[in-house]
PDB file of N, CA and C in Angstrom:
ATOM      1  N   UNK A   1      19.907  20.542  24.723  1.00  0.00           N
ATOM      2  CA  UNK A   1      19.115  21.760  24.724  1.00  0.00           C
ATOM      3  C   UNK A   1      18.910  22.223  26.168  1.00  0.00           C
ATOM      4  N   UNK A   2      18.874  23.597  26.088  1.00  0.00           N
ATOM      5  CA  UNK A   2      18.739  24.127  27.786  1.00  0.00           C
ATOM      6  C   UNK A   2      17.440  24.188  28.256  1.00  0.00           C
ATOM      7  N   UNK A   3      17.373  23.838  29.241  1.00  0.00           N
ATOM      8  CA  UNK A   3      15.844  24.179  29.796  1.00  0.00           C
ATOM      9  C   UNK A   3      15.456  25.363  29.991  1.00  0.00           C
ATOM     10  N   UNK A   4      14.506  25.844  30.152  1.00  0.00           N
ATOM     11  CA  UNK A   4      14.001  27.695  30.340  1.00  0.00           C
ATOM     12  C   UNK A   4      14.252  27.533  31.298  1.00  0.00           C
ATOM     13  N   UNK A   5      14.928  28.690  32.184  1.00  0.00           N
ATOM     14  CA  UNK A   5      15.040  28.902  33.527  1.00  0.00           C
ATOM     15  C   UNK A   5      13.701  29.721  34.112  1.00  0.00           C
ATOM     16  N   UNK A   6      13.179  29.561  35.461  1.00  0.00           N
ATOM     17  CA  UNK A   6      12.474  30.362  35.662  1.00  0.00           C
ATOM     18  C   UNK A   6      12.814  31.013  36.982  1.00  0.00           C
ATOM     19  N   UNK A   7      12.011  32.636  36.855  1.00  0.00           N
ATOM     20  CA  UNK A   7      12.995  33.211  37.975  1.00  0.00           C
ATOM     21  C   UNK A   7      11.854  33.634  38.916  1.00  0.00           C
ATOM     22  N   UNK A   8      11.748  33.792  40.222  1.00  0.00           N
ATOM     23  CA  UNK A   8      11.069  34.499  41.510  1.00  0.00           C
ATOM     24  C   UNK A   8      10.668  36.035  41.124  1.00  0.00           C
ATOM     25  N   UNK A   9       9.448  36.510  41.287  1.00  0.00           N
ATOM     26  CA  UNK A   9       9.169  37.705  40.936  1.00  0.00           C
ATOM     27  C   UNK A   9      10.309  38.477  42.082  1.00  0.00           C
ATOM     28  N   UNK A  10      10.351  37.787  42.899  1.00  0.00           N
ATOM     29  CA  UNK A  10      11.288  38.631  43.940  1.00  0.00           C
ATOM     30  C   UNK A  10      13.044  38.656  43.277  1.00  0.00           C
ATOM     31  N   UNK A  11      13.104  37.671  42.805  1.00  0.00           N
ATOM     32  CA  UNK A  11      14.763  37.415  42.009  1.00  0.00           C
ATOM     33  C   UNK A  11      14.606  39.008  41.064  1.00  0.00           C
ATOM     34  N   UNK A  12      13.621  39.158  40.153  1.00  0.00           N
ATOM     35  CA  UNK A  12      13.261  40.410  39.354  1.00  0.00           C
ATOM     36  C   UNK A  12      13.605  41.255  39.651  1.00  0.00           C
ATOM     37  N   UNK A  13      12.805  41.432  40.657  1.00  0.00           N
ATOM     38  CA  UNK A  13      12.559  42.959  41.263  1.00  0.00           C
ATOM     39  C   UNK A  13      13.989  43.406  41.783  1.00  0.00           C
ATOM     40  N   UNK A  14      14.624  42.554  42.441  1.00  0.00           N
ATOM     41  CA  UNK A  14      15.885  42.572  42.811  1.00  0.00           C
ATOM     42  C   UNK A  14      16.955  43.278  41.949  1.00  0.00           C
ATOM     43  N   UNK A  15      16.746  42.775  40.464  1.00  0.00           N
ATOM     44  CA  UNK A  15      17.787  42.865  39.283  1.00  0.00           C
ATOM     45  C   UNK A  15      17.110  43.647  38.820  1.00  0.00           C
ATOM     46  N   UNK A  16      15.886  44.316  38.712  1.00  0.00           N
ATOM     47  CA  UNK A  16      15.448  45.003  37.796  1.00  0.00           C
ATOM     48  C   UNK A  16      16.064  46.666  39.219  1.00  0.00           C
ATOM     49  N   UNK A  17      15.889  46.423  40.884  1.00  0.00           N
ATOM     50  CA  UNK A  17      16.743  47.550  40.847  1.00  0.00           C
ATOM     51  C   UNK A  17      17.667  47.779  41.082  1.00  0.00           C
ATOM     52  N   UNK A  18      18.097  47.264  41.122  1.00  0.00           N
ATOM     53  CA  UNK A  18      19.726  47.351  40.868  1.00  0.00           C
ATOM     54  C   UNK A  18      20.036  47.959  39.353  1.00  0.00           C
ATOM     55  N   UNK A  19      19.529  47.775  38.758  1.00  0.00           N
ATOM     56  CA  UNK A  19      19.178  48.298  36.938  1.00  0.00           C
ATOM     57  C   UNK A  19      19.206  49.563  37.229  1.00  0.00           C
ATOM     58  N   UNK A  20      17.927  49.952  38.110  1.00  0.00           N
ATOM     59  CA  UNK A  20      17.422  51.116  38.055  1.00  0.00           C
ATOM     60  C   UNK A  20      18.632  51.973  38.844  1.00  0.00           C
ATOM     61  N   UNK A  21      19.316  51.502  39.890  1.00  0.00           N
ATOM     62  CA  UNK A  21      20.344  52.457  40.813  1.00  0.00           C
ATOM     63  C   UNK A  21      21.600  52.601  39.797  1.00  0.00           C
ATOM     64  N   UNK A  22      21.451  51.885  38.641  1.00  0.00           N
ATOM     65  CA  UNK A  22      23.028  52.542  37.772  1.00  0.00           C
ATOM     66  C   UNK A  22      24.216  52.749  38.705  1.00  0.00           C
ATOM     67  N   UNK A  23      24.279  51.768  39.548  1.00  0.00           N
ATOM     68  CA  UNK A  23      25.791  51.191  40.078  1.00  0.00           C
ATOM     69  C   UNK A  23      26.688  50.688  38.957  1.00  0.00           C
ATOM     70  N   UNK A  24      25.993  49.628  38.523  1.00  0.00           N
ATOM     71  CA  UNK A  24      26.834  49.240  37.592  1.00  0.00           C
ATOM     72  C   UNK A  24      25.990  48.784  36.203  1.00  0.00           C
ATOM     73  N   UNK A  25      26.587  48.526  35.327  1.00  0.00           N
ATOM     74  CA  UNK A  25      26.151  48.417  34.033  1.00  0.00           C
ATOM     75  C   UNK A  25      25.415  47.397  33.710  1.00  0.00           C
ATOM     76  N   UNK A  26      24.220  47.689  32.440  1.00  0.00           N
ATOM     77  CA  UNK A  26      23.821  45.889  32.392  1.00  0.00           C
ATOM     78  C   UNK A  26      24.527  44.952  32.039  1.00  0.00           C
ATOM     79  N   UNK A  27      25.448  45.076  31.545  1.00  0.00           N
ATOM     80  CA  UNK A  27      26.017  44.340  31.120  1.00  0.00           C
ATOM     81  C   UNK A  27      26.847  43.637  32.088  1.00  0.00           C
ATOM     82  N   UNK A  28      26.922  44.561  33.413  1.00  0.00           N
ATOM     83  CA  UNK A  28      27.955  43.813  34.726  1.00  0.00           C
ATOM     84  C   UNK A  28      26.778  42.789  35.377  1.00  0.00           C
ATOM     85  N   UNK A  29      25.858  43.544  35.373  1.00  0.00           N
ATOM     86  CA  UNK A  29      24.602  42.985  36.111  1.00  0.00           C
ATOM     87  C   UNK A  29      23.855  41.780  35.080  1.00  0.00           C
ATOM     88  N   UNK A  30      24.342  41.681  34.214  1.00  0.00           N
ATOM     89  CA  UNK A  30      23.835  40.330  33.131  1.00  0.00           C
ATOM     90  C   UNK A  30      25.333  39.541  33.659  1.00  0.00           C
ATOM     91  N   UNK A  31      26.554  39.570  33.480  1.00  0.00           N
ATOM     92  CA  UNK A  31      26.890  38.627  33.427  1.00  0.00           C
ATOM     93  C   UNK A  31      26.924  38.135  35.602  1.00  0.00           C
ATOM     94  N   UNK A  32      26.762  38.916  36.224  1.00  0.00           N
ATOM     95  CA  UNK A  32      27.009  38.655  37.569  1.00  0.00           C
ATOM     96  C   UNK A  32      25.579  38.000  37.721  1.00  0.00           C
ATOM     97  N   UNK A  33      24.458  38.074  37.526  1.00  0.00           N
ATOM     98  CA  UNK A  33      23.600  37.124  37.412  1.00  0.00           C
ATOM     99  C   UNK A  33      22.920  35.993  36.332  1.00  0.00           C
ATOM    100  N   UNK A  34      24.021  35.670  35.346  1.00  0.00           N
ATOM    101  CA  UNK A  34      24.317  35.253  34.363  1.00  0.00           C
ATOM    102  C   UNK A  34      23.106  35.085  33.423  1.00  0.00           C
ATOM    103  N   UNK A  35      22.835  36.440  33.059  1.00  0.00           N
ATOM    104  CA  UNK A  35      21.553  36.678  32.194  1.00  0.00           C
ATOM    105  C   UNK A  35      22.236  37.485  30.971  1.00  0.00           C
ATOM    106  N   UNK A  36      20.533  37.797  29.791  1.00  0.00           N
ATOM    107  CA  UNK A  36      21.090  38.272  28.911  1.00  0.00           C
ATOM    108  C   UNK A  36      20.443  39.761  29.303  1.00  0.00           C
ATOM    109  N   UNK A  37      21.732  41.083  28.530  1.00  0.00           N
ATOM    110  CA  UNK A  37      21.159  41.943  29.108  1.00  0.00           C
ATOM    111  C   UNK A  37      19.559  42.900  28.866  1.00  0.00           C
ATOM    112  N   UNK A  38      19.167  42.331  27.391  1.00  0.00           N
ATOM    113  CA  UNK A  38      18.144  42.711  26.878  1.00  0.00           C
ATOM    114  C   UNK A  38      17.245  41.884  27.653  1.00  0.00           C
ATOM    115  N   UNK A  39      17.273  40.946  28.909  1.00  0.00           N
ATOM    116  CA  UNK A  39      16.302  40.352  29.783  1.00  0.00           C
ATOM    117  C   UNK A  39      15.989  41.753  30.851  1.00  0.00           C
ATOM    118  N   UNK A  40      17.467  42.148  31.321  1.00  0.00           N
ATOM    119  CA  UNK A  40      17.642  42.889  32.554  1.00  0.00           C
ATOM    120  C   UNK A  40      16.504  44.314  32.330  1.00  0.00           C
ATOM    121  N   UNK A  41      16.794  44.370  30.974  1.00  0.00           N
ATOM    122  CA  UNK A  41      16.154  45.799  30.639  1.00  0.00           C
ATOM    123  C   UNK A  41      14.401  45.807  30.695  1.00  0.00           C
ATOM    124  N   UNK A  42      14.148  44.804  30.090  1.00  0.00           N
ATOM    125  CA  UNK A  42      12.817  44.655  30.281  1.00  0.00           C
ATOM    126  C   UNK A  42      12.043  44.169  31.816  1.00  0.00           C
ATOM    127  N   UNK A  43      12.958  43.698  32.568  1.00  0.00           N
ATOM    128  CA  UNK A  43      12.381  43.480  33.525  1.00  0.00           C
ATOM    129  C   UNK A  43      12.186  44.989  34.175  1.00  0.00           C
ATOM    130  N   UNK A  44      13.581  45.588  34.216  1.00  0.00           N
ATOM    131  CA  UNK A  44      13.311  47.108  34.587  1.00  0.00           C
ATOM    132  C   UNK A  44      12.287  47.820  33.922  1.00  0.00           C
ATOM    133  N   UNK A  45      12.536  48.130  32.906  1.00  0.00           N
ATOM    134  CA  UNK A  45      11.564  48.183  31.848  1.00  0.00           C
ATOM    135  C   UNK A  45       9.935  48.107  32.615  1.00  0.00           C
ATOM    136  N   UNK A  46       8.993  46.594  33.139  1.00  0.00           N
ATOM    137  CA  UNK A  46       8.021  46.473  33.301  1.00  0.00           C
ATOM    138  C   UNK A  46       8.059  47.002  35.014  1.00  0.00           C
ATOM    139  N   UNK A  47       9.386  46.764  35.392  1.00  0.00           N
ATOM    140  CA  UNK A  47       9.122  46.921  36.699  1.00  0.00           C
ATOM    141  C   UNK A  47       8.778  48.528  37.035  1.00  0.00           C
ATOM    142  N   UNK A  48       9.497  49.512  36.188  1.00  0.00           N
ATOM    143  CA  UNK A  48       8.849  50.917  36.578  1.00  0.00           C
ATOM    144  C   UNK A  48       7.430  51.268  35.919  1.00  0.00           C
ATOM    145  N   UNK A  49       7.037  50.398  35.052  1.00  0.00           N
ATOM    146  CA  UNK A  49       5.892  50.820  34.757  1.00  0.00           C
ATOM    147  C   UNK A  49       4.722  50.434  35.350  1.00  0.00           C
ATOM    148  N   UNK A  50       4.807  49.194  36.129  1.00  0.00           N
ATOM    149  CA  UNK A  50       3.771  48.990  37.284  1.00  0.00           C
ATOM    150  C   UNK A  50       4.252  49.429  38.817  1.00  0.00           C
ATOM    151  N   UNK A  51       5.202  50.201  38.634  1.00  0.00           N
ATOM    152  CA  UNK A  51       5.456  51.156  39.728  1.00  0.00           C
ATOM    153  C   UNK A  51       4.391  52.114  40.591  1.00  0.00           C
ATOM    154  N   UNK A  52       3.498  52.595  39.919  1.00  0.00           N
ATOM    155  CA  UNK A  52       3.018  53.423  39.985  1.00  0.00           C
ATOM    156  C   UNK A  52       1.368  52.523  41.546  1.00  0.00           C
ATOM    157  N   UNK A  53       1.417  51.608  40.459  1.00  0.00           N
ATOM    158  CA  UNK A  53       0.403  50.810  41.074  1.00  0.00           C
ATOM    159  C   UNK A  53       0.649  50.460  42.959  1.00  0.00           C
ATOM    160  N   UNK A  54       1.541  50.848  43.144  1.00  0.00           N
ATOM    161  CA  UNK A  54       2.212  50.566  44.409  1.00  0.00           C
ATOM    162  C   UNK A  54       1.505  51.665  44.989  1.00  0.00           C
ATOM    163  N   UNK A  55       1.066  52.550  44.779  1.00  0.00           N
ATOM    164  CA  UNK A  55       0.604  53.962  45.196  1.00  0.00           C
ATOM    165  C   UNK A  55      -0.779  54.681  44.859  1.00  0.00           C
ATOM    166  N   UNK A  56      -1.305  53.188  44.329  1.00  0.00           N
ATOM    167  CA  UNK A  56      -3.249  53.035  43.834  1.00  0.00           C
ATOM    168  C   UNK A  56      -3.589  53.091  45.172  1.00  0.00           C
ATOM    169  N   UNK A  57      -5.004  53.934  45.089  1.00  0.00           N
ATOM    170  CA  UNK A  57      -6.012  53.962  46.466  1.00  0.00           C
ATOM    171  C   UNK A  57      -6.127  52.115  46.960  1.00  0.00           C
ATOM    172  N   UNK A  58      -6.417  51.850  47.750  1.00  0.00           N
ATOM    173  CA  UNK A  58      -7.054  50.185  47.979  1.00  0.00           C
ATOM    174  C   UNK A  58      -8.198  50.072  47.359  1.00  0.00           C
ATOM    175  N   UNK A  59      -8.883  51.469  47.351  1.00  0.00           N
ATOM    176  CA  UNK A  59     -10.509  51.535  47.181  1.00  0.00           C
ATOM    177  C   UNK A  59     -10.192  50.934  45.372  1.00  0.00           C
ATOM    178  N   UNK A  60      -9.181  51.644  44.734  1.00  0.00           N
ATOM    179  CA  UNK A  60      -9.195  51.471  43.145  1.00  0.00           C
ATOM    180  C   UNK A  60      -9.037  50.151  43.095  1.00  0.00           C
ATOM    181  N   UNK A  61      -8.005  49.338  43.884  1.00  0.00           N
ATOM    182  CA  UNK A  61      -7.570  47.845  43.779  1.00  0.00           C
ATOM    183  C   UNK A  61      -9.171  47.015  44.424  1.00  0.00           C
ATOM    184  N   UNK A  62      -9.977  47.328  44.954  1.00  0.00           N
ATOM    185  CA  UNK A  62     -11.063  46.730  45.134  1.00  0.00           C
ATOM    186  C   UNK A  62     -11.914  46.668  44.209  1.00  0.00           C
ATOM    187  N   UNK A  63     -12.748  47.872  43.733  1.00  0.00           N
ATOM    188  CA  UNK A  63     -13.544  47.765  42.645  1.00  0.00           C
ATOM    189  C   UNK A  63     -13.134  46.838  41.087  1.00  0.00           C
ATOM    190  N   UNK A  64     -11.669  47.294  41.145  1.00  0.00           N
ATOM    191  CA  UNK A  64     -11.252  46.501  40.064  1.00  0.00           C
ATOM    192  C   UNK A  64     -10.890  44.968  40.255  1.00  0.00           C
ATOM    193  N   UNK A  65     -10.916  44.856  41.582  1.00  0.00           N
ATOM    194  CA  UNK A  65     -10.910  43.095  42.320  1.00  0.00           C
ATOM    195  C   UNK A  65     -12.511  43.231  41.963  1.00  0.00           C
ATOM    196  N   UNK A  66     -13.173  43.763  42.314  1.00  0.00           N
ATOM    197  CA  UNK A  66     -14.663  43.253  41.844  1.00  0.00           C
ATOM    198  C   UNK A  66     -15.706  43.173  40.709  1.00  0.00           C
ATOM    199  N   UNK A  67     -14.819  44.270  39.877  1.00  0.00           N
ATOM    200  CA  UNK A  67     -15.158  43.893  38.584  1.00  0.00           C
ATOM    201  C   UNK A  67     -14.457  42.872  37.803  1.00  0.00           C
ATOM    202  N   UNK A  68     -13.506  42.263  38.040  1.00  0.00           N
ATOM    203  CA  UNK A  68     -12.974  40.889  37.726  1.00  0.00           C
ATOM    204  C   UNK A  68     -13.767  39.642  38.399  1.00  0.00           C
ATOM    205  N   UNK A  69     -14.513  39.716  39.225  1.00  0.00           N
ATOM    206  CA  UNK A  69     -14.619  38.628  40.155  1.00  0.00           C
ATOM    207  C   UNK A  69     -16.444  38.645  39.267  1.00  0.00           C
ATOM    208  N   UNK A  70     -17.082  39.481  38.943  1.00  0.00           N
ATOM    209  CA  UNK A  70     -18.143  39.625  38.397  1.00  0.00           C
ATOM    210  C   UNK A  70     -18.198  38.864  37.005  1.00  0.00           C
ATOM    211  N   UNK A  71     -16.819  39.523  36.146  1.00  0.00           N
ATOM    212  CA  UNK A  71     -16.855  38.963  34.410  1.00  0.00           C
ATOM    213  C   UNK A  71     -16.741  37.272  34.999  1.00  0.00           C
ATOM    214  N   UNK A  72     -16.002  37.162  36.152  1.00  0.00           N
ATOM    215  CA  UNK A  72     -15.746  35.552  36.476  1.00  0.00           C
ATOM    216  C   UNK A  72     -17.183  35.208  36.478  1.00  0.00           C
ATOM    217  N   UNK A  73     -17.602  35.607  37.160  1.00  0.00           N
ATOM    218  CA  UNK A  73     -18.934  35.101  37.591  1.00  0.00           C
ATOM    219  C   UNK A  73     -20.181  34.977  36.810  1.00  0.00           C
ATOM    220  N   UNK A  74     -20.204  35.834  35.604  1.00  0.00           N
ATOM    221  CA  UNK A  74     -20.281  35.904  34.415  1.00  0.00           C
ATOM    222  C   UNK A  74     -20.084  34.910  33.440  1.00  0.00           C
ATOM    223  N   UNK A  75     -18.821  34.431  33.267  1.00  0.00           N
ATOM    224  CA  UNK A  75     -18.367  33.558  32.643  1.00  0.00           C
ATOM    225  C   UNK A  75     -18.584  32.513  32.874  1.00  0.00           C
ATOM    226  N   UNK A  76     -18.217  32.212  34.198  1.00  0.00           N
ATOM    227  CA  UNK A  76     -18.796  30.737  34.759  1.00  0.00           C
ATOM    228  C   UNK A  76     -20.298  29.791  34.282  1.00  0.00           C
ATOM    229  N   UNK A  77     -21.105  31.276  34.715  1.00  0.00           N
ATOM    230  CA  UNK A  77     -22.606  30.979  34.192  1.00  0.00           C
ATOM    231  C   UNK A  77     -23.102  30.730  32.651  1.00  0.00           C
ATOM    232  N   UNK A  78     -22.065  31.446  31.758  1.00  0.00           N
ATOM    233  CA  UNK A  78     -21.822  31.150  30.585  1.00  0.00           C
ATOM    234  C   UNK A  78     -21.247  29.439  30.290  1.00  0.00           C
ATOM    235  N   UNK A  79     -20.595  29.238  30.900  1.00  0.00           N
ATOM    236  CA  UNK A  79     -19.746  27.939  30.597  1.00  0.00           C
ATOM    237  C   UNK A  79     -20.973  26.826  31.032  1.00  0.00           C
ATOM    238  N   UNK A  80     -21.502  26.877  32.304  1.00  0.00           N
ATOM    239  CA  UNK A  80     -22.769  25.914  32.696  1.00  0.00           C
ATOM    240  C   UNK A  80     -24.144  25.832  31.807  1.00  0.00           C
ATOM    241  N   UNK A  81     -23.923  27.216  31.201  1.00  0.00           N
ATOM    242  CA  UNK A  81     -25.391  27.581  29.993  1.00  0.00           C
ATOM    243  C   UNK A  81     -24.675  26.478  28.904  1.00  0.00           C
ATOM    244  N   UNK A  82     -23.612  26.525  28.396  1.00  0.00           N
ATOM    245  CA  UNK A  82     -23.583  26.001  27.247  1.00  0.00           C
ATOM    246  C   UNK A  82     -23.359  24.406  27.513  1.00  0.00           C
ATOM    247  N   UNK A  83     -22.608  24.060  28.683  1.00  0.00           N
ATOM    248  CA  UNK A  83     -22.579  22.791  28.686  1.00  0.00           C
ATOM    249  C   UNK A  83     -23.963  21.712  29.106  1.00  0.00           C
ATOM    250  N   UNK A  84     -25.007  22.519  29.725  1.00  0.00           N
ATOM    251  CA  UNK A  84     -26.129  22.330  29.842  1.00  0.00           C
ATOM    252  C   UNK A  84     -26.878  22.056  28.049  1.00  0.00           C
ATOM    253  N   UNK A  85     -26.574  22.994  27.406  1.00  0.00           N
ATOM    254  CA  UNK A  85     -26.658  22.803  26.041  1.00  0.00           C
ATOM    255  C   UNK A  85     -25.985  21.598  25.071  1.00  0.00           C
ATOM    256  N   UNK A  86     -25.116  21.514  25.286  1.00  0.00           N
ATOM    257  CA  UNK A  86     -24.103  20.034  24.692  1.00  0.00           C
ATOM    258  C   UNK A  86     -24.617  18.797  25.155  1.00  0.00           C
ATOM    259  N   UNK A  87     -25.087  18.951  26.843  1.00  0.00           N
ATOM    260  CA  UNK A  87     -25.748  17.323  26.946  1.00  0.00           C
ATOM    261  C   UNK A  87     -26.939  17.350  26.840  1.00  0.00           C
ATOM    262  N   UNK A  88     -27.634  18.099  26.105  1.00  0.00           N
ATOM    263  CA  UNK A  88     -28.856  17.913  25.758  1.00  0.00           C
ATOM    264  C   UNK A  88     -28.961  18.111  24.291  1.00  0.00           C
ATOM    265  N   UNK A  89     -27.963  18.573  23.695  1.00  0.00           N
ATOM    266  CA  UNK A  89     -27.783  17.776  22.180  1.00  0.00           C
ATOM    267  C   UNK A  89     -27.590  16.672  22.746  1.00  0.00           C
ATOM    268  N   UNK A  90     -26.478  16.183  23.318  1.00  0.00           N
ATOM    269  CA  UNK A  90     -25.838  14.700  23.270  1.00  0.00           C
ATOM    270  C   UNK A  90     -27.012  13.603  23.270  1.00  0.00           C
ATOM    271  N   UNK A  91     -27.982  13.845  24.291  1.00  0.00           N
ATOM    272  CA  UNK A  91     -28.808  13.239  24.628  1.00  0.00           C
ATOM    273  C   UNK A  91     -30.527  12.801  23.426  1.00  0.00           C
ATOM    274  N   UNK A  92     -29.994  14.294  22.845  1.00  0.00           N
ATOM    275  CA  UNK A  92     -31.137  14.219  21.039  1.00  0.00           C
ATOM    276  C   UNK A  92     -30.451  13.625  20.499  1.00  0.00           C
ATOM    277  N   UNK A  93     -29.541  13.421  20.060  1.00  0.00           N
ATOM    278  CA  UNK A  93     -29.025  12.811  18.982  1.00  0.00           C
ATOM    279  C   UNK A  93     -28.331  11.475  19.134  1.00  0.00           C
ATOM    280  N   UNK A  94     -28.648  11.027  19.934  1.00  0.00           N
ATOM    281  CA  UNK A  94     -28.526   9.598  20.758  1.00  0.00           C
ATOM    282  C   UNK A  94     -30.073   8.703  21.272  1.00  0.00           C
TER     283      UNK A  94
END
């Protein structure tokens, strides 16, 4: 059985443009990097659709770095509430 290969977001981006410049076909570009071509497409595929993000304010990539870093922070305090809760069952019922 084959192992999953795994590839470098940079290996991607690579093949996904080369996809996008339609030099050559996926199918040249699947077997010259010996992939399948319904891989090639989707990588292109995701790669133009977070394209855009390349060209977000910093200010947008911050707030949304800080509203992630909040639900974390959030969560965390959630996880210490309940395990605070479990050893103090543990501790009743023992």
């Amino acid at each position: 059985m084959k192992s999953k290969r795994k590839f470098t977001s940079e290996f991607k981006a690579k093949v996904a443009l080369e996809a996008i410049k339609d030099l050559q076909t996926t199918t040249e570009l699947a077997q010259k990097y010996d992939l399948h071509p319904t891989q090639i497409s989707a990588w292109k595929k995701e790669f133009l659709e977070g394209a855009s993000s390349v060209f977000e304010k910093s200010g947008d990539k911050k707030k949304l770095q800080k509203a992630s870093e909040g639900k974390e922070d959030e969560l965390y305090a959630k996880i210490g509430k309940l395990q605070v809760e479990v050893d103090f069952l543990k501790k009743a019922l023992s």
